[in-house]
N, C-alpha and C. Protein backbone atom coordinates (compact mmCIF):
# COMPACT_ATOMS: atom_id res chain seq x y z
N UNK A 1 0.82 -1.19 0.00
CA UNK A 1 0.00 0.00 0.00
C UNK A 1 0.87 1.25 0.00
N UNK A 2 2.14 1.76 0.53
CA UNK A 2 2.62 2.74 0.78
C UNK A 2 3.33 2.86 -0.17
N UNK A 3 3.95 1.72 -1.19
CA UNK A 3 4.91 1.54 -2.07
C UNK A 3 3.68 2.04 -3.53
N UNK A 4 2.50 2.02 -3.30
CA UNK A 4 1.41 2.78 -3.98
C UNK A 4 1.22 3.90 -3.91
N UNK A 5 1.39 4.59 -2.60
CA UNK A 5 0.82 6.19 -2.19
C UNK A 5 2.10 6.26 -2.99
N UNK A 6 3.15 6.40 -2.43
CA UNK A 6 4.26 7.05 -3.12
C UNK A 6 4.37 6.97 -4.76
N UNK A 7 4.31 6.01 -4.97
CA UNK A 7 4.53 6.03 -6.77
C UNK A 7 2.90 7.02 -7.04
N UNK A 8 1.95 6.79 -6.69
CA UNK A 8 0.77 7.80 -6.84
C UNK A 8 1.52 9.55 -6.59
N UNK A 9 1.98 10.00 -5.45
CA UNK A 9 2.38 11.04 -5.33
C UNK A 9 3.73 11.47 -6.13
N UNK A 10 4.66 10.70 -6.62
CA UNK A 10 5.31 10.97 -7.13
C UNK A 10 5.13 11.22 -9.05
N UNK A 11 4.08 10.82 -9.42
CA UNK A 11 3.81 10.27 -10.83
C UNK A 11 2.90 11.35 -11.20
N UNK A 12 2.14 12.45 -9.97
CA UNK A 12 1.17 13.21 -9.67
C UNK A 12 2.55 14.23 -10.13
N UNK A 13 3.26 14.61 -9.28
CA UNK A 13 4.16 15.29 -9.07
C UNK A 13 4.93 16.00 -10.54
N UNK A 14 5.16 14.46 -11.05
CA UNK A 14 6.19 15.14 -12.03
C UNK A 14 5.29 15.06 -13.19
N UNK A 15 3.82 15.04 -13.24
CA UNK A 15 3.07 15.43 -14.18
C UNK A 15 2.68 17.11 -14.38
N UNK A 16 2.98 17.37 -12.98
CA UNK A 16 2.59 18.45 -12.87
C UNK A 16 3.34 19.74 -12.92
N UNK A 17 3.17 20.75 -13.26
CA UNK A 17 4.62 21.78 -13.13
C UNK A 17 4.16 22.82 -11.89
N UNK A 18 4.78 23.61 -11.96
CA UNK A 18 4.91 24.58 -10.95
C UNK A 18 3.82 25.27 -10.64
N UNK A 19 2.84 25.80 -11.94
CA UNK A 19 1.86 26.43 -12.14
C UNK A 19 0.77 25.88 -11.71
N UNK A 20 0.76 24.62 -11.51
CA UNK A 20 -0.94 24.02 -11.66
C UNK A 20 -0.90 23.26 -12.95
N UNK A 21 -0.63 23.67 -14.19
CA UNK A 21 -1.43 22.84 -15.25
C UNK A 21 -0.39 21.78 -14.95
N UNK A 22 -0.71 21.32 -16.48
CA UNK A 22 -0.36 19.79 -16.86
C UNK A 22 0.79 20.35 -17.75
N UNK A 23 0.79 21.17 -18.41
CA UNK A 23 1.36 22.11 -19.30
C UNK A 23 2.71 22.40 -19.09
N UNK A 24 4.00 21.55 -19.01
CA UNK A 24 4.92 21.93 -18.36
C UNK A 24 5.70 23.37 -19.45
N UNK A 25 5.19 24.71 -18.85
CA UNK A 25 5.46 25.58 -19.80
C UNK A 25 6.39 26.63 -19.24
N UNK A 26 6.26 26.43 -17.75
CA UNK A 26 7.26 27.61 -16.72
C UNK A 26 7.88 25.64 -16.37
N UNK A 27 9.15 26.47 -15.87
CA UNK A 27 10.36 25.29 -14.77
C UNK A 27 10.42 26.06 -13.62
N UNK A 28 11.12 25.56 -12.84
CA UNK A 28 10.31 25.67 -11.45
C UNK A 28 11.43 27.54 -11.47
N UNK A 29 12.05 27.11 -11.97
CA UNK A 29 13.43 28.40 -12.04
C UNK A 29 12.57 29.47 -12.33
N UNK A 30 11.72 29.51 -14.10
CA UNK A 30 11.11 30.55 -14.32
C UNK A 30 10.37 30.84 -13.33
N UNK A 31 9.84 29.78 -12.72
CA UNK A 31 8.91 30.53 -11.81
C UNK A 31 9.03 31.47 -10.62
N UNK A 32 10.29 30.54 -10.29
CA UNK A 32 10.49 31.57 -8.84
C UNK A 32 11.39 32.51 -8.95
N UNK A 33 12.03 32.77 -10.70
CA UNK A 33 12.50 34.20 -11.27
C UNK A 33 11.45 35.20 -11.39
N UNK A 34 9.80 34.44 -11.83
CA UNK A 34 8.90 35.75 -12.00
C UNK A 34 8.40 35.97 -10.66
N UNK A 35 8.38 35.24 -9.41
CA UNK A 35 7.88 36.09 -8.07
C UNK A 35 8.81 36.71 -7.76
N UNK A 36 9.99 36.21 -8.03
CA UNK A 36 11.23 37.48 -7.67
C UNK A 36 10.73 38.87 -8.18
N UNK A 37 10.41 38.81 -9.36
CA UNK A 37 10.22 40.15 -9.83
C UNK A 37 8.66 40.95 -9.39
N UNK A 38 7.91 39.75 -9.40
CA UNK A 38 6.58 40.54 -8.34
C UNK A 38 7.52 41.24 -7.23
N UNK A 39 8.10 40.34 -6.60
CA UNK A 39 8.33 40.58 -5.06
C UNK A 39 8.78 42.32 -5.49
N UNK A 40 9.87 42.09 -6.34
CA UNK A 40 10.47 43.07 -6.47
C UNK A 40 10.10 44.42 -6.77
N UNK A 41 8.70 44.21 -7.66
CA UNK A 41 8.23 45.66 -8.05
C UNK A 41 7.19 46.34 -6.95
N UNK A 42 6.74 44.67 -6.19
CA UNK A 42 5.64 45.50 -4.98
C UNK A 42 6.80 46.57 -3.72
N UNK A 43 8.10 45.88 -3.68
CA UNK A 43 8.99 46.84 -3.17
C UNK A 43 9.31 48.06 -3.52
N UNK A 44 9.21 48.53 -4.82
CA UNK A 44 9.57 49.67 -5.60
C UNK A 44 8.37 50.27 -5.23
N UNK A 45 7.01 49.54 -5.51
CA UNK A 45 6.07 50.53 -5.26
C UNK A 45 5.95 50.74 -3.81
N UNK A 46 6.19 49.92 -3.30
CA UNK A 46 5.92 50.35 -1.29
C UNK A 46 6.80 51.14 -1.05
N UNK A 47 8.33 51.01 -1.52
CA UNK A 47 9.43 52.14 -1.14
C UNK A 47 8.87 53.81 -1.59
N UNK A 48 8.62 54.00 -2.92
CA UNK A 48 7.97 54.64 -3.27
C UNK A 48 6.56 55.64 -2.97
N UNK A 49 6.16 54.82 -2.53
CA UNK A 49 4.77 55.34 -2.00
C UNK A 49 5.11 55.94 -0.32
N UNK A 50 6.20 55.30 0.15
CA UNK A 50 6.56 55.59 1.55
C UNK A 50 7.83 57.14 1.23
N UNK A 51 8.16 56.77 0.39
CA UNK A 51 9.24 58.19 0.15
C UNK A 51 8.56 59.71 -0.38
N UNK A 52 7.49 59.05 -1.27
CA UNK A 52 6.70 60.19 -1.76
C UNK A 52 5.14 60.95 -0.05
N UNK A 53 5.19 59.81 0.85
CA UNK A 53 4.56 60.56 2.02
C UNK A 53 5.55 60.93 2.44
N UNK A 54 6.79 60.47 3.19
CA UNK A 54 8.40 61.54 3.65
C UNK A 54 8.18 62.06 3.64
N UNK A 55 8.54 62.43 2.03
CA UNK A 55 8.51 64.12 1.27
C UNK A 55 7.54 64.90 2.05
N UNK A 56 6.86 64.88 1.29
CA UNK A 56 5.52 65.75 1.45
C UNK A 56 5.16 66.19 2.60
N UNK A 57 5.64 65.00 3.99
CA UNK A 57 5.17 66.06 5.35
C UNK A 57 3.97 64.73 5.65
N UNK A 58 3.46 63.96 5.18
CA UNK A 58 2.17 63.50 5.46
C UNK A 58 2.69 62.52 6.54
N UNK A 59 3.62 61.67 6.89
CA UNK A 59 4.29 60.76 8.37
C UNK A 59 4.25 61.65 8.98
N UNK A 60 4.90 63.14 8.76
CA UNK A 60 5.34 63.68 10.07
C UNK A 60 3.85 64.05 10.21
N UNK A 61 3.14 64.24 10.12
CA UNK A 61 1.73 64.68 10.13
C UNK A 61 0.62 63.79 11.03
N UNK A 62 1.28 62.77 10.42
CA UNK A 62 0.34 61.17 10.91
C UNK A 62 0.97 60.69 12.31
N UNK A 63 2.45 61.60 12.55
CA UNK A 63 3.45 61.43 13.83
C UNK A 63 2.25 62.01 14.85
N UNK A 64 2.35 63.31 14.47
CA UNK A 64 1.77 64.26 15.35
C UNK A 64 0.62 63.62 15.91
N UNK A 65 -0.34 63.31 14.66
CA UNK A 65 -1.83 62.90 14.94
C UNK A 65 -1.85 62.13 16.22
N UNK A 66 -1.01 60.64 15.92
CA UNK A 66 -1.09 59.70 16.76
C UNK A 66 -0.83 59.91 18.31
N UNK A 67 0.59 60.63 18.05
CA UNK A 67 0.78 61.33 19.76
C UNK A 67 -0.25 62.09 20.13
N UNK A 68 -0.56 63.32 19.49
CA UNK A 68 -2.10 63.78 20.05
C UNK A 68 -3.10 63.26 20.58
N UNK A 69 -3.26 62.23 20.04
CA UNK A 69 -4.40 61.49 19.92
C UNK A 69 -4.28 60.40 21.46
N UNK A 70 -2.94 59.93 21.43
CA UNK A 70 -2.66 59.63 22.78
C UNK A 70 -2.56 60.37 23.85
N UNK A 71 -2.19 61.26 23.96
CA UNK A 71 -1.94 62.06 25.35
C UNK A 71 -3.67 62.86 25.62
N UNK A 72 -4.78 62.58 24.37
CA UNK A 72 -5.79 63.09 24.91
C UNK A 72 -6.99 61.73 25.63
N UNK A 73 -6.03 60.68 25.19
CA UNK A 73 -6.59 59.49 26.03
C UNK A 73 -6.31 59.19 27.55
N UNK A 74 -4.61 60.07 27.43
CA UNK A 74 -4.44 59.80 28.80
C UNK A 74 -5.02 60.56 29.75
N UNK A 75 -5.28 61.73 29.40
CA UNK A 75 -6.04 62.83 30.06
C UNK A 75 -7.93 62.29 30.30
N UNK A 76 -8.11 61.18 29.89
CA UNK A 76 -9.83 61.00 29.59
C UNK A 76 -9.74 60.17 31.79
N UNK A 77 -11.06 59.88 31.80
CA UNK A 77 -10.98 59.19 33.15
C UNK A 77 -12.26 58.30 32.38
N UNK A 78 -11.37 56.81 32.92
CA UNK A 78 -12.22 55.92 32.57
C UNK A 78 -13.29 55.35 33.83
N UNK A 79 -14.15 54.70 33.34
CA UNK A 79 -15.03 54.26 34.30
C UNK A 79 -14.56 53.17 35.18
N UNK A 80 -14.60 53.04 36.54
CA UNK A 80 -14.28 51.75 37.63
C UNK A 80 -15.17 50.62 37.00
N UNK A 81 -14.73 49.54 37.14
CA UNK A 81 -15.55 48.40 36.98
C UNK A 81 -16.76 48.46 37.51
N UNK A 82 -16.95 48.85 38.83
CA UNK A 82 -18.38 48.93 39.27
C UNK A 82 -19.43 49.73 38.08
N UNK A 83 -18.81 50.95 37.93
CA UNK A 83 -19.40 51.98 37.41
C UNK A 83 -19.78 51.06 35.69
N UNK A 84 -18.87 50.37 35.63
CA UNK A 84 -19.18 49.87 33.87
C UNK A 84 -20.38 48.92 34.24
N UNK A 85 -20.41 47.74 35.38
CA UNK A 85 -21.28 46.91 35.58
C UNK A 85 -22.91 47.88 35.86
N UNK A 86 -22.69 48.32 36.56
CA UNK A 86 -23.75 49.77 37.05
C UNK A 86 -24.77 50.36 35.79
N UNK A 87 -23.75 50.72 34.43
CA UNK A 87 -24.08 51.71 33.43
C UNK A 87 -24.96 50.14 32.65
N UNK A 88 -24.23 49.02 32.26
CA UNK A 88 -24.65 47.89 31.66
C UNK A 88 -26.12 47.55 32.06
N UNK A 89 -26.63 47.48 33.17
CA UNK A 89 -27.22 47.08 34.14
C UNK A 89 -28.40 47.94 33.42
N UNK A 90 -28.16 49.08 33.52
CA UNK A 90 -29.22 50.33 33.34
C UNK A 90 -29.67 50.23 32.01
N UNK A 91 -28.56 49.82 31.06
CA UNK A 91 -28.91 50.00 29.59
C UNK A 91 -29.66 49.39 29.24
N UNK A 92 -29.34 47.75 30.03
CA UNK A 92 -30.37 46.68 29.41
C UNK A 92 -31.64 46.47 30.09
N UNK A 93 -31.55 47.54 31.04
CA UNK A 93 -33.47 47.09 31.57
C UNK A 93 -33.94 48.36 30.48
N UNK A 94 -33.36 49.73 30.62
CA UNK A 94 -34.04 50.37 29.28
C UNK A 94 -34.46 49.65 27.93
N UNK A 95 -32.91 48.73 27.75
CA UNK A 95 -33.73 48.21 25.91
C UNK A 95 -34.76 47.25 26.40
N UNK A 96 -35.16 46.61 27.76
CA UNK A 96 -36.36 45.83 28.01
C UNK A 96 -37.53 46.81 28.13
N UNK A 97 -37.46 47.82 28.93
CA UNK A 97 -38.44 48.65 29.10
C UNK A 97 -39.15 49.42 27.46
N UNK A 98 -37.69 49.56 26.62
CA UNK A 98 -38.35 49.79 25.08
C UNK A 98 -39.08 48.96 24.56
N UNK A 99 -38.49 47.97 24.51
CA UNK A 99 -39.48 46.82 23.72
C UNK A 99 -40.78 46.49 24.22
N UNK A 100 -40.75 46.77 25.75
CA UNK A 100 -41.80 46.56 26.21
C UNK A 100 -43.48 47.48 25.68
N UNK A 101 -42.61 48.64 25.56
CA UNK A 101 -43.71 49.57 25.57
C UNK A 101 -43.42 49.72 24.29
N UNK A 102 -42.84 49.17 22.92
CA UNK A 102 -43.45 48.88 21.21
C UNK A 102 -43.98 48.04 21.46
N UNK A 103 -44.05 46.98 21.85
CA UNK A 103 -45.30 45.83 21.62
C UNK A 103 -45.93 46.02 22.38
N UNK A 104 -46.51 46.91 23.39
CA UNK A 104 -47.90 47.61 23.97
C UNK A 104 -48.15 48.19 22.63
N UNK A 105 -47.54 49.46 22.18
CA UNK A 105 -48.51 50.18 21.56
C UNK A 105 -48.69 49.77 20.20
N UNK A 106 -47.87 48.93 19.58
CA UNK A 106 -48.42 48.09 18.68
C UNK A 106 -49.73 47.41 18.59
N UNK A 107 -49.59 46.34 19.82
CA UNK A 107 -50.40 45.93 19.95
C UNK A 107 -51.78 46.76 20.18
N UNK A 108 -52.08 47.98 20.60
CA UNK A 108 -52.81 48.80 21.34
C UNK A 108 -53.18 49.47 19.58
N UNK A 109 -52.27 50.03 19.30
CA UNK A 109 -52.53 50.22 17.21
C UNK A 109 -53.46 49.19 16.01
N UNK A 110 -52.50 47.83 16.88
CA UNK A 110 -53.37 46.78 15.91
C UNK A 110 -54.78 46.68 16.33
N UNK A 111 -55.27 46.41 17.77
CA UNK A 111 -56.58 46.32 18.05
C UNK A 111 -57.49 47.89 16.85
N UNK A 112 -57.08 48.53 17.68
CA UNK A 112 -57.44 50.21 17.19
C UNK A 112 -57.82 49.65 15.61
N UNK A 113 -56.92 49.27 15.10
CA UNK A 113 -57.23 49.61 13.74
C UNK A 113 -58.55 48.24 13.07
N UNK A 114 -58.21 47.12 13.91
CA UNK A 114 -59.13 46.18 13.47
C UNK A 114 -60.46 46.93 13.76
N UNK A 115 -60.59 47.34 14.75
CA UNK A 115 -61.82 47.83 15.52
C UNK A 115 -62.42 48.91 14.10
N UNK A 116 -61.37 50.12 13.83
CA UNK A 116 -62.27 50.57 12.53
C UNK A 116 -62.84 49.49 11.43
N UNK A 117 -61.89 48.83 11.19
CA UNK A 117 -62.26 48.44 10.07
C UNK A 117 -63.67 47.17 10.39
């Protein structure tokens, strides 16, 4: 049986090329010469795209933001655990108390309206 898997996986193997097809039309070389060159141009464009924000001021910009943006978090006062369990507590008997009183006046609408008709 194993002297099967193997000749199966191996016979699979060298039918097959690099690509997927059957088509042996790239070698394994071309192939991993043309991701070289993907690799290579998504670098040109990422270097690129990172040199042309440099320039321009838009990092140092996005510097600033972020620190700002932190030091006005540190300044915030967050809620104690009690206080979060407390606020939770409150919210969800309100969304019960809402629902409660749409399907009253729904219901209180639907009668109403059978009654005209």
């Amino acid at each position: 049986m194993a002297e099967w898997t193997i000749a199966a996986v191996l016979k699979t193997a060298s039918a097959r090329t690099v690509d997927g097809g059957s088509n042996p039309s790239l070698s394994a070389k071309e192939y991993m010469s043309s991701d070289a060159i993907l690799i290579a141009v998504w670098a040109v464009v990422v270097g690129g795209a990172f040199l042309w924000l440099w320039r321009s001021g838009q990092l140092a910009r996005l510097t600033l933001y972020i620190q700002q943006t932190r030091e006005e978090l540190h300044k915030c006062t967050w809620p104690t655990w009690e206080e979060l369990k407390g606020s939770t507590v409150v919210v969800g008997i309100s969304i019960v108390l809402l629902g409660v009183f749409t399907v009253l006046v729904d219901f209180v609408f639907t009668v109403f309206v059978r009654w005209l008709t």
